[in-house]
C-alpha atoms as a PDB file:
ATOM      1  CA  UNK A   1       0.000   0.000   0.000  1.00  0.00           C
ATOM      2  CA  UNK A   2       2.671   2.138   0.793  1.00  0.00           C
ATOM      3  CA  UNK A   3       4.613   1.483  -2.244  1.00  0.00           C
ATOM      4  CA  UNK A   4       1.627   2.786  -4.558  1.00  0.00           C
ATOM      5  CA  UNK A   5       0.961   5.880  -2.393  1.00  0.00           C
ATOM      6  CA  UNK A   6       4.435   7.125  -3.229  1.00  0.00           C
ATOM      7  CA  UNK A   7       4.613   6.361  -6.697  1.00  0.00           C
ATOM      8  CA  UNK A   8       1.056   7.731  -7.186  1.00  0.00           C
ATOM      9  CA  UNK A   9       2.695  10.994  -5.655  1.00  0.00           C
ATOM     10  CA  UNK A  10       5.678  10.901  -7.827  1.00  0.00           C
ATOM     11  CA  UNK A  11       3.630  10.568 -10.790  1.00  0.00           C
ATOM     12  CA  UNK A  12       1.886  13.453  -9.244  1.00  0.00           C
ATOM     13  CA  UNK A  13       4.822  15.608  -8.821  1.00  0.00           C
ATOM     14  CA  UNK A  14       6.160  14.400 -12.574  1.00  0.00           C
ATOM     15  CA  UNK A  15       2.807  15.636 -14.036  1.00  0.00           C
ATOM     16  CA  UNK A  16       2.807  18.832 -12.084  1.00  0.00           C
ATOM     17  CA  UNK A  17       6.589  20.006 -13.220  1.00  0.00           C
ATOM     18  CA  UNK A  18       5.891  18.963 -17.041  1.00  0.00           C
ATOM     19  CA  UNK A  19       2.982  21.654 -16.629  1.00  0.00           C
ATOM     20  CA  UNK A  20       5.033  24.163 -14.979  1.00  0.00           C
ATOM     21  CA  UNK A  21       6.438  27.639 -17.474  1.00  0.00           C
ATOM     22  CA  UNK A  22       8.892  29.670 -16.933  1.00  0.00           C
ATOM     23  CA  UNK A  23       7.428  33.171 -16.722  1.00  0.00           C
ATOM     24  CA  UNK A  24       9.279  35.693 -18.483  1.00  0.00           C
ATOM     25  CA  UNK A  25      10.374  38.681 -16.299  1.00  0.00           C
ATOM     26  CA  UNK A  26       7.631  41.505 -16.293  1.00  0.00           C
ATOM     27  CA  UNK A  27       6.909  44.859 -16.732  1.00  0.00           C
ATOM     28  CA  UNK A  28       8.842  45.361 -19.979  1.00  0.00           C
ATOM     29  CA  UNK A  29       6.522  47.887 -21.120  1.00  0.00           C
ATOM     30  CA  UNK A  30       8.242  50.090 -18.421  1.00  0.00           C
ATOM     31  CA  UNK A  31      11.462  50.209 -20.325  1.00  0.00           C
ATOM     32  CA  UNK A  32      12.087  53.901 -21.431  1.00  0.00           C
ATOM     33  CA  UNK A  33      14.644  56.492 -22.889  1.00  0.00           C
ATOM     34  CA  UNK A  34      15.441  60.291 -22.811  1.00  0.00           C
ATOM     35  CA  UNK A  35      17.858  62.615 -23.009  1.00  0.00           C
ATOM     36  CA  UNK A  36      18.849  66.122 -20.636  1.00  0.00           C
ATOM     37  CA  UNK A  37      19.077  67.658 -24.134  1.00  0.00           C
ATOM     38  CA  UNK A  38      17.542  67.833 -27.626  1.00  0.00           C
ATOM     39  CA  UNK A  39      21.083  69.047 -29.324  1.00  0.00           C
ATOM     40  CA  UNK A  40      24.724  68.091 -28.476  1.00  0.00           C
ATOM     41  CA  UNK A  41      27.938  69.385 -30.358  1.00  0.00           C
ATOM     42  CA  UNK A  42      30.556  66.861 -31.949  1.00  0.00           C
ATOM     43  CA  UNK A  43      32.020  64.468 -29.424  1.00  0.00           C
ATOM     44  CA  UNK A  44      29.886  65.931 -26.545  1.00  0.00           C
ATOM     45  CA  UNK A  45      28.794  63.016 -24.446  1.00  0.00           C
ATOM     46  CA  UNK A  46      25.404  62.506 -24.944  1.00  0.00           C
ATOM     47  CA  UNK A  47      23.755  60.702 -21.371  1.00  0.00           C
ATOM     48  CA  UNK A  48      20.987  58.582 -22.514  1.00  0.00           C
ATOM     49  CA  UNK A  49      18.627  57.939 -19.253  1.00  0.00           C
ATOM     50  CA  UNK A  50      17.629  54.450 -18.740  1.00  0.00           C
ATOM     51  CA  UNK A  51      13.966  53.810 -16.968  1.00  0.00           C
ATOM     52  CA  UNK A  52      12.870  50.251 -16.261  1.00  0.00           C
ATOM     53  CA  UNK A  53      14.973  47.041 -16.019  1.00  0.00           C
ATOM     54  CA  UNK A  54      15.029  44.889 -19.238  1.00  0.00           C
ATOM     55  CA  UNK A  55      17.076  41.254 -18.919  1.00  0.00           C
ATOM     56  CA  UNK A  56      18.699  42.572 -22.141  1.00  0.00           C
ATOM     57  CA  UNK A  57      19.898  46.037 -23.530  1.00  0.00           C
ATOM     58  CA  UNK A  58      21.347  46.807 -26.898  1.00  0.00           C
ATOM     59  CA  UNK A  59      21.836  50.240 -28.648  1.00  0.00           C
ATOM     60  CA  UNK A  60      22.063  51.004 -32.214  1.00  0.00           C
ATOM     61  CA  UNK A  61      23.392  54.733 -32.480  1.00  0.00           C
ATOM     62  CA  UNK A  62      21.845  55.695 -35.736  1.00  0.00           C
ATOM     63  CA  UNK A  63      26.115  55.982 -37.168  1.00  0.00           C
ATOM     64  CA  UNK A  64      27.378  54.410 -40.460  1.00  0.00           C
ATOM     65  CA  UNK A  65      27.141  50.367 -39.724  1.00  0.00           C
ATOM     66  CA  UNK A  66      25.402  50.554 -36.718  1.00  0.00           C
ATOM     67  CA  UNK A  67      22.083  51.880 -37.764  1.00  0.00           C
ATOM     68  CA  UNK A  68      18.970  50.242 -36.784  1.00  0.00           C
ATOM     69  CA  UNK A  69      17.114  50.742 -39.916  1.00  0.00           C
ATOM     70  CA  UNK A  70      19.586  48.287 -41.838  1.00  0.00           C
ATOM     71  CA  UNK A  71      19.527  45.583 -38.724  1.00  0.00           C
ATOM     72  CA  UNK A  72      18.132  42.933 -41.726  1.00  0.00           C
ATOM     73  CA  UNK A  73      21.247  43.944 -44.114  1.00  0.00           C
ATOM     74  CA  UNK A  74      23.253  46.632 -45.872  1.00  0.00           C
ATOM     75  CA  UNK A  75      23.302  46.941 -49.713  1.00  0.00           C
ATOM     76  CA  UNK A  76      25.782  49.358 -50.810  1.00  0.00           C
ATOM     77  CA  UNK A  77      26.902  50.303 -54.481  1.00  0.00           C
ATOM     78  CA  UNK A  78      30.834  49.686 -54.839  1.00  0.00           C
ATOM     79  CA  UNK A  79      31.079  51.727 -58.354  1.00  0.00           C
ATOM     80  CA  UNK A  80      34.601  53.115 -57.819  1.00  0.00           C
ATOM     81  CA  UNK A  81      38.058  51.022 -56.435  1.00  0.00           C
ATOM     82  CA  UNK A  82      40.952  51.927 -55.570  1.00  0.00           C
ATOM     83  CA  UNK A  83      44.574  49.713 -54.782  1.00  0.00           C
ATOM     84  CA  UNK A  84      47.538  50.461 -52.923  1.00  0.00           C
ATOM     85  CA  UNK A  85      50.264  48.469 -51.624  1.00  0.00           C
ATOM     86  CA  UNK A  86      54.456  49.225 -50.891  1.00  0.00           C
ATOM     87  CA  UNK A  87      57.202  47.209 -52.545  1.00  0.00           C
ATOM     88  CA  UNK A  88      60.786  46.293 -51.018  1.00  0.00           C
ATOM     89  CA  UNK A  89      63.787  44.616 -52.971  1.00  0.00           C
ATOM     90  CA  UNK A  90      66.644  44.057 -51.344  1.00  0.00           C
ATOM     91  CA  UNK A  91      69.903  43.894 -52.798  1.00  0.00           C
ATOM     92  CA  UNK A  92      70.765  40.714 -55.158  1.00  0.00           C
ATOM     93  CA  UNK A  93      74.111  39.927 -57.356  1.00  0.00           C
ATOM     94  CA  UNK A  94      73.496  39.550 -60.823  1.00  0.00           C
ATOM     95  CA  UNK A  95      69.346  40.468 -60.839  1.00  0.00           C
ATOM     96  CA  UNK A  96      66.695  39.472 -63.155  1.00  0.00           C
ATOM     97  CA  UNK A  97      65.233  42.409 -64.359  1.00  0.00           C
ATOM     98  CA  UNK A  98      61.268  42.693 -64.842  1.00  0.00           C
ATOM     99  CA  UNK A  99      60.176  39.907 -62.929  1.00  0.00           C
ATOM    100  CA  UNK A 100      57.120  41.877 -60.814  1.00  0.00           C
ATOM    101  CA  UNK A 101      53.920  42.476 -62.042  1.00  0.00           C
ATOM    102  CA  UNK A 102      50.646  43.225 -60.922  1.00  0.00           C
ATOM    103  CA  UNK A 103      47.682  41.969 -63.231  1.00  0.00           C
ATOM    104  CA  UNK A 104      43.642  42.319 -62.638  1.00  0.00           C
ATOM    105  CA  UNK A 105      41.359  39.738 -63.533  1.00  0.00           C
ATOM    106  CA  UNK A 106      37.676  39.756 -64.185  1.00  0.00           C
ATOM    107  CA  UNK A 107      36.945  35.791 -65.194  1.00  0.00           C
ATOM    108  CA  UNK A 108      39.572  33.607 -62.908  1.00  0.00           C
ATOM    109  CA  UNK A 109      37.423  31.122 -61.709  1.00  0.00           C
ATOM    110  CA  UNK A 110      38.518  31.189 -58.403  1.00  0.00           C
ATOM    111  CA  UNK A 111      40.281  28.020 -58.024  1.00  0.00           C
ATOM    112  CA  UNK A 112      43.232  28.176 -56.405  1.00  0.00           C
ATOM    113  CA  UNK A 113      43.963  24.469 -56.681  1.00  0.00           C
ATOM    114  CA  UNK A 114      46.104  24.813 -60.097  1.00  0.00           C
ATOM    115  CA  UNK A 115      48.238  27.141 -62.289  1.00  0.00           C
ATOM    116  CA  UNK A 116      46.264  26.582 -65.567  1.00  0.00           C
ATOM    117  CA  UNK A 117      43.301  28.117 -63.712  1.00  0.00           C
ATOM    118  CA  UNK A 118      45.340  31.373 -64.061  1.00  0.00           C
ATOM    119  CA  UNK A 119      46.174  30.636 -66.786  1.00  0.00           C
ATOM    120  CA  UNK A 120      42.681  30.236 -68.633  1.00  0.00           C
ATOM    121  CA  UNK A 121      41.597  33.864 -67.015  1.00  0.00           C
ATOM    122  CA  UNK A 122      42.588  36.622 -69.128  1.00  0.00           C
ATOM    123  CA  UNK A 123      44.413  39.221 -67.065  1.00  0.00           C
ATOM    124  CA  UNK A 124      45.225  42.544 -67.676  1.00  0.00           C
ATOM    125  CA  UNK A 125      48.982  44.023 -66.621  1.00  0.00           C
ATOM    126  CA  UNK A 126      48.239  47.641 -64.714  1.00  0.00           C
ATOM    127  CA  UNK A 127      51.894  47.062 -63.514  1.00  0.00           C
ATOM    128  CA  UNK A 128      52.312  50.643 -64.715  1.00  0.00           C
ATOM    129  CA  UNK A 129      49.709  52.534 -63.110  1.00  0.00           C
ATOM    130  CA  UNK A 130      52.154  52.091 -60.315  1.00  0.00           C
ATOM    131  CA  UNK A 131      55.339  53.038 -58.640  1.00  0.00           C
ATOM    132  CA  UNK A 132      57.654  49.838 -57.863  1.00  0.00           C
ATOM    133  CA  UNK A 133      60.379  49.774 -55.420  1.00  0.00           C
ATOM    134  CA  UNK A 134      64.061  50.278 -56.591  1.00  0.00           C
ATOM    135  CA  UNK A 135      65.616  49.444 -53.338  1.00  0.00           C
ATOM    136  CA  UNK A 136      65.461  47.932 -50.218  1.00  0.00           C
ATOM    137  CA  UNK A 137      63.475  50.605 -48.944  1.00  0.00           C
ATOM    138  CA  UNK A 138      59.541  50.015 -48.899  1.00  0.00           C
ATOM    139  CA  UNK A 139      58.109  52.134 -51.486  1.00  0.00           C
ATOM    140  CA  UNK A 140      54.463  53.683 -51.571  1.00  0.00           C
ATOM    141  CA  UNK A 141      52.451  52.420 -54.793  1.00  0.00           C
ATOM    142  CA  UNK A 142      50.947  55.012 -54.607  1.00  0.00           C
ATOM    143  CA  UNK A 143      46.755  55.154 -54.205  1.00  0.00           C
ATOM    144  CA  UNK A 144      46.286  54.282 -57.395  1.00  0.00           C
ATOM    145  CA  UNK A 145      41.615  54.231 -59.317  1.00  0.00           C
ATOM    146  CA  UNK A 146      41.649  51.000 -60.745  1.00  0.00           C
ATOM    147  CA  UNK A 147      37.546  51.601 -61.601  1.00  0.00           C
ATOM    148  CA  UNK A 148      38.019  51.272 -65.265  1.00  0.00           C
ATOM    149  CA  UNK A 149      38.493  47.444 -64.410  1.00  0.00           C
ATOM    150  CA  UNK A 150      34.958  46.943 -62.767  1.00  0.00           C
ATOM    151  CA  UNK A 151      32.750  45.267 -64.769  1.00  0.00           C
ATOM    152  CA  UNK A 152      29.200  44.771 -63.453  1.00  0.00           C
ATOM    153  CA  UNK A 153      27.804  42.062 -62.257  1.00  0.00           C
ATOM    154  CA  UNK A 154      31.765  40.577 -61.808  1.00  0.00           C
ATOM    155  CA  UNK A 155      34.171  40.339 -59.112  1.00  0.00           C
ATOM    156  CA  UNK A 156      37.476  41.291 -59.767  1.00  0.00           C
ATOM    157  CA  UNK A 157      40.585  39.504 -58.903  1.00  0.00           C
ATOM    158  CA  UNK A 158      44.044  40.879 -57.757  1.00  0.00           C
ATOM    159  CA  UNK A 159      46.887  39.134 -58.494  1.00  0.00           C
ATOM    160  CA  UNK A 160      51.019  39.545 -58.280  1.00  0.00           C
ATOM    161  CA  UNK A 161      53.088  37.891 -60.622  1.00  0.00           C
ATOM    162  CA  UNK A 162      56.702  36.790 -60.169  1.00  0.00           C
ATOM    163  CA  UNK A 163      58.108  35.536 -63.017  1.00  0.00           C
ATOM    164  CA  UNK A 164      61.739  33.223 -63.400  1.00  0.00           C
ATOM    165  CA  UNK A 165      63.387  33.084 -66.608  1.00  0.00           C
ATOM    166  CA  UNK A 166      65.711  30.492 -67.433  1.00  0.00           C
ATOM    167  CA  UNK A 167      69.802  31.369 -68.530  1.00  0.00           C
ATOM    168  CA  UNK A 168      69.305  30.201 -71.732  1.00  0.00           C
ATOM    169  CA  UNK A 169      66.131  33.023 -71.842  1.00  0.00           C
ATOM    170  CA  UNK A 170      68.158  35.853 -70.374  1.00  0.00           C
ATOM    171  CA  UNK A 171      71.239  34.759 -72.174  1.00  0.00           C
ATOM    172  CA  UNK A 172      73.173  37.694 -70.056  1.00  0.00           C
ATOM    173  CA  UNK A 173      75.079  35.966 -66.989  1.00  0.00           C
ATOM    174  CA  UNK A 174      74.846  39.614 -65.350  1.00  0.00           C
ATOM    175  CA  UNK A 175      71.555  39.761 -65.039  1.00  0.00           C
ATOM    176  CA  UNK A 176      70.595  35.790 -64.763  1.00  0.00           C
ATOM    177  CA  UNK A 177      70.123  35.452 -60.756  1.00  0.00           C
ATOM    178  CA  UNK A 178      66.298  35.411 -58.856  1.00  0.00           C
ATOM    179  CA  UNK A 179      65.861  38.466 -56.716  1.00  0.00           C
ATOM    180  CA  UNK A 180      63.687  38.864 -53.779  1.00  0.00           C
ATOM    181  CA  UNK A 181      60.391  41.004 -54.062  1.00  0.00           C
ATOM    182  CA  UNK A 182      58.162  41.807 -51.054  1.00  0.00           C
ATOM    183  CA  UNK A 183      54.539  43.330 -50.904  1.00  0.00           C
ATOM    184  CA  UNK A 184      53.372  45.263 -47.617  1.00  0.00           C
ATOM    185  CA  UNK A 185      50.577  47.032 -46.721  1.00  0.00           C
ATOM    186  CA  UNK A 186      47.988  46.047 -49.498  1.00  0.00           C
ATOM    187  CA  UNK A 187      44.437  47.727 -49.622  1.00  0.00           C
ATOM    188  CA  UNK A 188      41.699  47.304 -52.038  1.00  0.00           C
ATOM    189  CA  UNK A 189      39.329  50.622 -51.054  1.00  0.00           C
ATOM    190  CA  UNK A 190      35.893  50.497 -52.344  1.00  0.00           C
ATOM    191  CA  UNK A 191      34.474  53.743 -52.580  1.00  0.00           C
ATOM    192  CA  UNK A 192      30.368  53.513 -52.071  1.00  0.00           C
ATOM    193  CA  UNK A 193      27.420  55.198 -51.638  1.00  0.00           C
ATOM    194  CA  UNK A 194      28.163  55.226 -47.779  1.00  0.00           C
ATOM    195  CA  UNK A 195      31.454  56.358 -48.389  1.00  0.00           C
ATOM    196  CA  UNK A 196      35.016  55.001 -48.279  1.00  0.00           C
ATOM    197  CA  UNK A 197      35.213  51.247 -47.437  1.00  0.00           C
ATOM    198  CA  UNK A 198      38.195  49.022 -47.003  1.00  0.00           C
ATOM    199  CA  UNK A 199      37.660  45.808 -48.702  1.00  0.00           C
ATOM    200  CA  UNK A 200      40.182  43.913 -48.377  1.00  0.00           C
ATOM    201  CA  UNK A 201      44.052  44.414 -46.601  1.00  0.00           C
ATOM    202  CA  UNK A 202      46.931  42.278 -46.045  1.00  0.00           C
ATOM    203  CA  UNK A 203      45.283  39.894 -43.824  1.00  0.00           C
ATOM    204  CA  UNK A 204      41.726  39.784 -45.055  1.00  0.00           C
ATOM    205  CA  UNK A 205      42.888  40.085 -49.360  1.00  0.00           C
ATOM    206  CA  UNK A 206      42.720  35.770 -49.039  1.00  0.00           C
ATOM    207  CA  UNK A 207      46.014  35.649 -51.187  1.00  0.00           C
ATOM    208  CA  UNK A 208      46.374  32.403 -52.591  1.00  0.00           C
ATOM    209  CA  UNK A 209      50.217  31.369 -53.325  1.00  0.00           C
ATOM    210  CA  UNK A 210      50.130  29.431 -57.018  1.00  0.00           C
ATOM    211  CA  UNK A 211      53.286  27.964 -58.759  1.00  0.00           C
ATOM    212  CA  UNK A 212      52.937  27.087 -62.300  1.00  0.00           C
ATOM    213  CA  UNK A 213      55.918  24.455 -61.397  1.00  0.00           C
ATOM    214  CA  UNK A 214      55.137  23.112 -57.960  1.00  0.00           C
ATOM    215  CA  UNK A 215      57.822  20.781 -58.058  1.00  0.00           C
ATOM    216  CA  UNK A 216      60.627  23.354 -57.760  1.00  0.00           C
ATOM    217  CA  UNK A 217      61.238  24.414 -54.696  1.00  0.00           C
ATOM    218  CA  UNK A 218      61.215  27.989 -54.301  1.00  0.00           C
ATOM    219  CA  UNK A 219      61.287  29.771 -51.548  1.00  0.00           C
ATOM    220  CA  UNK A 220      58.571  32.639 -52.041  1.00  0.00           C
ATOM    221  CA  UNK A 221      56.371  32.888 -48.208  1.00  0.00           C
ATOM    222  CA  UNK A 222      53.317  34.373 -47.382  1.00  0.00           C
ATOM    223  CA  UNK A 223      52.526  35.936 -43.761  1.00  0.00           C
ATOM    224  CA  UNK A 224      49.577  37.844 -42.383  1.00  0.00           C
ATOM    225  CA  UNK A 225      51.833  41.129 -43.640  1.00  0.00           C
ATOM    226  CA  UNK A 226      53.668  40.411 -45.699  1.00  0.00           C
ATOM    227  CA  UNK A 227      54.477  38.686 -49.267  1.00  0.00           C
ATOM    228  CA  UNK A 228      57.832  37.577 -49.856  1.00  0.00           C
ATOM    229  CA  UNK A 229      58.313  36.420 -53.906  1.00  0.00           C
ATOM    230  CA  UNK A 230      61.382  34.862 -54.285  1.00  0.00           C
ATOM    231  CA  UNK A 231      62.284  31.650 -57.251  1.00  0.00           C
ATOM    232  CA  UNK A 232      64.732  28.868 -57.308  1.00  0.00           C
ATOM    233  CA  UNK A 233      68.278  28.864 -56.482  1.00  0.00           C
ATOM    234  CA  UNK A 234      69.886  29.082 -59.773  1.00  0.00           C
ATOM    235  CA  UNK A 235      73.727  29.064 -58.945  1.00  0.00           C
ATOM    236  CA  UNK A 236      74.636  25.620 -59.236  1.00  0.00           C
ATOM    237  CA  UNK A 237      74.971  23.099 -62.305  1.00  0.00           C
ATOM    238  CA  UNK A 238      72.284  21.068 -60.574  1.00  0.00           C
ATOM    239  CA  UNK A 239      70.222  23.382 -60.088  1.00  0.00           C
ATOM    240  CA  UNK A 240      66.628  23.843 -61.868  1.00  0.00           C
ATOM    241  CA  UNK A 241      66.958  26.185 -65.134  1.00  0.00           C
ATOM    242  CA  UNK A 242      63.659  26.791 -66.205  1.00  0.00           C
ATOM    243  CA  UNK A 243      60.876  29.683 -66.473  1.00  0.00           C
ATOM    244  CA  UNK A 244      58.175  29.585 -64.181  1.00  0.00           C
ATOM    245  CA  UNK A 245      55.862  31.813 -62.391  1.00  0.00           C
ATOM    246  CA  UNK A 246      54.435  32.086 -59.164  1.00  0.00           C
ATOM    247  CA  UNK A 247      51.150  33.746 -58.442  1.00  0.00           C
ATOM    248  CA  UNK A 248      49.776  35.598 -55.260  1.00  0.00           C
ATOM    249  CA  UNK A 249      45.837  36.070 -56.078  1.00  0.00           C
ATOM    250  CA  UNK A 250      43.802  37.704 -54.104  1.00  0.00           C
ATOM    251  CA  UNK A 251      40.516  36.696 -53.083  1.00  0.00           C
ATOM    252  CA  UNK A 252      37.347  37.863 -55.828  1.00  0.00           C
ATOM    253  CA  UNK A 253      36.194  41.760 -54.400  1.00  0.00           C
ATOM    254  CA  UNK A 254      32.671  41.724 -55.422  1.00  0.00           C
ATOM    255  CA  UNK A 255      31.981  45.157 -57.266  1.00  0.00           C
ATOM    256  CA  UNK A 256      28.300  46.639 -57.936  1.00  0.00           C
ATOM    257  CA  UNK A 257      25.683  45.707 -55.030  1.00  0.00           C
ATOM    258  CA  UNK A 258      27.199  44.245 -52.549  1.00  0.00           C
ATOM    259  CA  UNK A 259      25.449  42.705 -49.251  1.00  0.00           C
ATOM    260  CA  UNK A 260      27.077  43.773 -46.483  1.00  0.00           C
ATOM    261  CA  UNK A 261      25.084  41.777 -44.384  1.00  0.00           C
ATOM    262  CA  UNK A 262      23.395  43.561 -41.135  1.00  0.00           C
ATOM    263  CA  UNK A 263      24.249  46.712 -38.746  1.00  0.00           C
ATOM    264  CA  UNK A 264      24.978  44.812 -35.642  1.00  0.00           C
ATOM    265  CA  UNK A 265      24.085  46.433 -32.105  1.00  0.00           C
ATOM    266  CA  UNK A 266      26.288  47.400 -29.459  1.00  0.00           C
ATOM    267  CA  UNK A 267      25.724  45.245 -26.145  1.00  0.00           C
ATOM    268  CA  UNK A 268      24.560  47.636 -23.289  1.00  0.00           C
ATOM    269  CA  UNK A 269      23.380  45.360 -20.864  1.00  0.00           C
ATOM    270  CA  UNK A 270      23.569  41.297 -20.232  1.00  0.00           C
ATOM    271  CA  UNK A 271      20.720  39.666 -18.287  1.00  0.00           C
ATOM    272  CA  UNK A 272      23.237  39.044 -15.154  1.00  0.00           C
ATOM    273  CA  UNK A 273      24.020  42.706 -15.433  1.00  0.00           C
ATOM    274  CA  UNK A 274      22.793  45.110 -12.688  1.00  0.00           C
ATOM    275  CA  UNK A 275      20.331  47.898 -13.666  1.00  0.00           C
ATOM    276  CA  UNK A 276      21.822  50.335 -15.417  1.00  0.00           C
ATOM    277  CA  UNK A 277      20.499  53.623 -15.036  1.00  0.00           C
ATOM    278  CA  UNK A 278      22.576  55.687 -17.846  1.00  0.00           C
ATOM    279  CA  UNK A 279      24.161  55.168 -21.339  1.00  0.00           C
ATOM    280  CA  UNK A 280      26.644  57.022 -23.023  1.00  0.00           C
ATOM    281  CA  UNK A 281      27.603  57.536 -26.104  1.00  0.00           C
ATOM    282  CA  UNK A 282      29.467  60.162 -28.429  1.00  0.00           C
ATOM    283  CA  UNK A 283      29.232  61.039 -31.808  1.00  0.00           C
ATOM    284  CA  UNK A 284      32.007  62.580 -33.928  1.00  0.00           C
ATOM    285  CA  UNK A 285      30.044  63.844 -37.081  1.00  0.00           C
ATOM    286  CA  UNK A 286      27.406  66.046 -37.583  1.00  0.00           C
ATOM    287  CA  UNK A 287      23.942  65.171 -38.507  1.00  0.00           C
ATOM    288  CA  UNK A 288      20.562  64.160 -37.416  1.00  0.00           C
ATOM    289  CA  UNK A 289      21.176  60.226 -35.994  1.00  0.00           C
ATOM    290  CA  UNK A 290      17.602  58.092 -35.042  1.00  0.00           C
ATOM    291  CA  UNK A 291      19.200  55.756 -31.744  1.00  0.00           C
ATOM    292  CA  UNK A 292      17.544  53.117 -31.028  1.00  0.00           C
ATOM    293  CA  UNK A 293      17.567  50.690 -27.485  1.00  0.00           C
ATOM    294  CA  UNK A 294      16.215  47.183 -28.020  1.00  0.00           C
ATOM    295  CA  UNK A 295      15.061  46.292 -24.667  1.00  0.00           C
ATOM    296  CA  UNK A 296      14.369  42.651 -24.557  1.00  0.00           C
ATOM    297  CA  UNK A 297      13.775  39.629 -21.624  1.00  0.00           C
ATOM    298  CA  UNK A 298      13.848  36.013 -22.408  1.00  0.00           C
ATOM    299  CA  UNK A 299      14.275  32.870 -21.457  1.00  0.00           C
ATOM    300  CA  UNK A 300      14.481  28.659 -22.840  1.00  0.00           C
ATOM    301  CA  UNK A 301      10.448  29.533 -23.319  1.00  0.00           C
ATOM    302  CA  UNK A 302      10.360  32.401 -25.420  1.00  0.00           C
ATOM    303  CA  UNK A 303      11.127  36.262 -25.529  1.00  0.00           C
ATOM    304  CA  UNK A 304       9.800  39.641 -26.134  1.00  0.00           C
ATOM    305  CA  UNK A 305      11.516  42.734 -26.798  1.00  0.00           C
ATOM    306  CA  UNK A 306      10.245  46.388 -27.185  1.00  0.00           C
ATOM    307  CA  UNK A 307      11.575  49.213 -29.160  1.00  0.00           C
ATOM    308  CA  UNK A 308      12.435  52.745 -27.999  1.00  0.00           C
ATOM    309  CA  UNK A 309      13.471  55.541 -30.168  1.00  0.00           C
ATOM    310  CA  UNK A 310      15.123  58.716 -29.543  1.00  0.00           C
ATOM    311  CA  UNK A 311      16.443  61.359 -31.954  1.00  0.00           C
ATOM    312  CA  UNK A 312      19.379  62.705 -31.873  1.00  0.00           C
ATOM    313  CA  UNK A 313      20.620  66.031 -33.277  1.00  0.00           C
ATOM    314  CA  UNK A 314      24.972  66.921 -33.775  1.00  0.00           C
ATOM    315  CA  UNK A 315      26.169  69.981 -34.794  1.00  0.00           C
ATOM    316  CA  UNK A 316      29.495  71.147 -35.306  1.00  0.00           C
ATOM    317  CA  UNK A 317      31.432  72.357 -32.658  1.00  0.00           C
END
């Protein structure tokens, strides 16, 4: 008898917790925002006052990127590009002569995987549009409108060539020997609708190292700053004597509409967070900027969130 009472009151119990919901914290409505002014110069602090207590805080300040009006995603035009990037070579005995050169493609396929993928694209040489290092000491490209190579509805492809000739080629025992190349500081600028934007540097370009003869051993590197070109040894009677090229390509910089994906918010408050009373922000332009605060509570059985809006007015100082 005793045994069934007590699982008759576990089963109980088990029934009663699978009914049971989490309730989400209340009074959300409550949530509010103002300011102590309606106008604020250029990097003034601007003191947004915080009423209620939502689990969860964000802010969108109304800026370039961070805008809550584009919190599903960004399209912006890219009709206009510019490249820039600084050059070193260092001092080598007996130099090949015109082994750099920087080429633009519109139709590489983007596989990496194999030389005669570069070599199917057609690439154009704008080697010329630039200024190349004559020395050791890292020379400016200069910021150079490389627009004219958009094409719409394309992406467009960066890519370095280093090129080895073989003695027999050069046929000039002065001039026969590999030199070193490096590339520093490389940025593909898109200018948009929303203004200047940095597409791709050094570290974010995605330059793919290619070698139309992969079984010579040469000893061009790659590093998160740097590119370092650099062929075969070609000093011995052993040693390889062929032309080649090596390719650094960069990733494909999409050109026309590009998604830019959404403004994300900054994080104001985190549901372990104490109440926060104040925010603070400052802007460094002038303009009219909508801010938003996404107040929000939730938990493993749902959410809500409400919406407060407050306008913003900078002028110059």
């Amino acid at each position: 008898m005793n045994k069934l009472f007590y699982l008759l009151s576990a089963s109980v119990i088990l029934l009663g917790s699978c009914e049971y919901k989490m309730e989400l914290t209340p009074n959300l409505d409550d949530f509010a925002v103002s300011t102590g002014a309606n106008v604020y110069r250029v990097n003034e602090i601007v003191d947004f006052k915080l009423k209620g207590n939502p689990d969860i805080i964000t802010f969108y300040s109304g800026e370039l990127y961070n805008d809550y009006a584009h919190k599903d995603g960004r399209i912006i035009r890219v009709e206009h590009a510019d490249l820039y990037f600084t050059t070193s070579i260092p001092v080598t005995a007996r130099p090949q002569e015109n082994q750099f050169a920087v080429m633009a493609s519109t139709d590489f396929n983007g596989d990496y995987s194999s030389w005669s993928n570069i070599d199917d694209a057609h690439w154009v040489d704008i080697t010329d549009r630039f200024i190349l290092a004559t020395s050791i000491t890292f020379t400016s490209s200069g910021v150079v409108d490389i627009s004219d190579l958009i094409e719409p509805g394309k992406p467009l492809f960066i890519g370095f060539k280093y090129t080895v000739r073989s003695k027999a080629e050069i046929n000039d025992p002065a001039h026969e020997r590999p030199r070193t190349w490096h590339i520093q500081s490389f940025t593909f600028t898109g200018n948009t609708d929303a203004g200047p934007l940095v597409m791709g540097d050094m570290e974010t370009a995605g330059f793919n190292i290619i070698h139309q003869h992969p079984e010579i051993v040469s000893k061009t590197v790659q590093s998160a700053s740097r590119i370092t070109f650099l062929g075969h040894p070609m000093d011995e009677p052993t040693d390889p004597d062929i032309h080649t090229e090596i390719w650094a390509v960069s990733k494909p910089f999409e050109t026309g509409d590009v998604n830019r994906g959404p403004d994300r918010p900054i994080a104001v408050k985190a549901d372990l967070n104490p109440r926060l009373e104040s925010y603070t922000h400052t802007y460094t332009k002038p303009g009219i900027y909508k801010a938003y605060f996404v107040g929000m509570n939730a938990n493993i059985e749902g959410s809500q969130q409400v919406i407060r809006e407050v306008d913003v007015t900078v002028i110059a100082d």
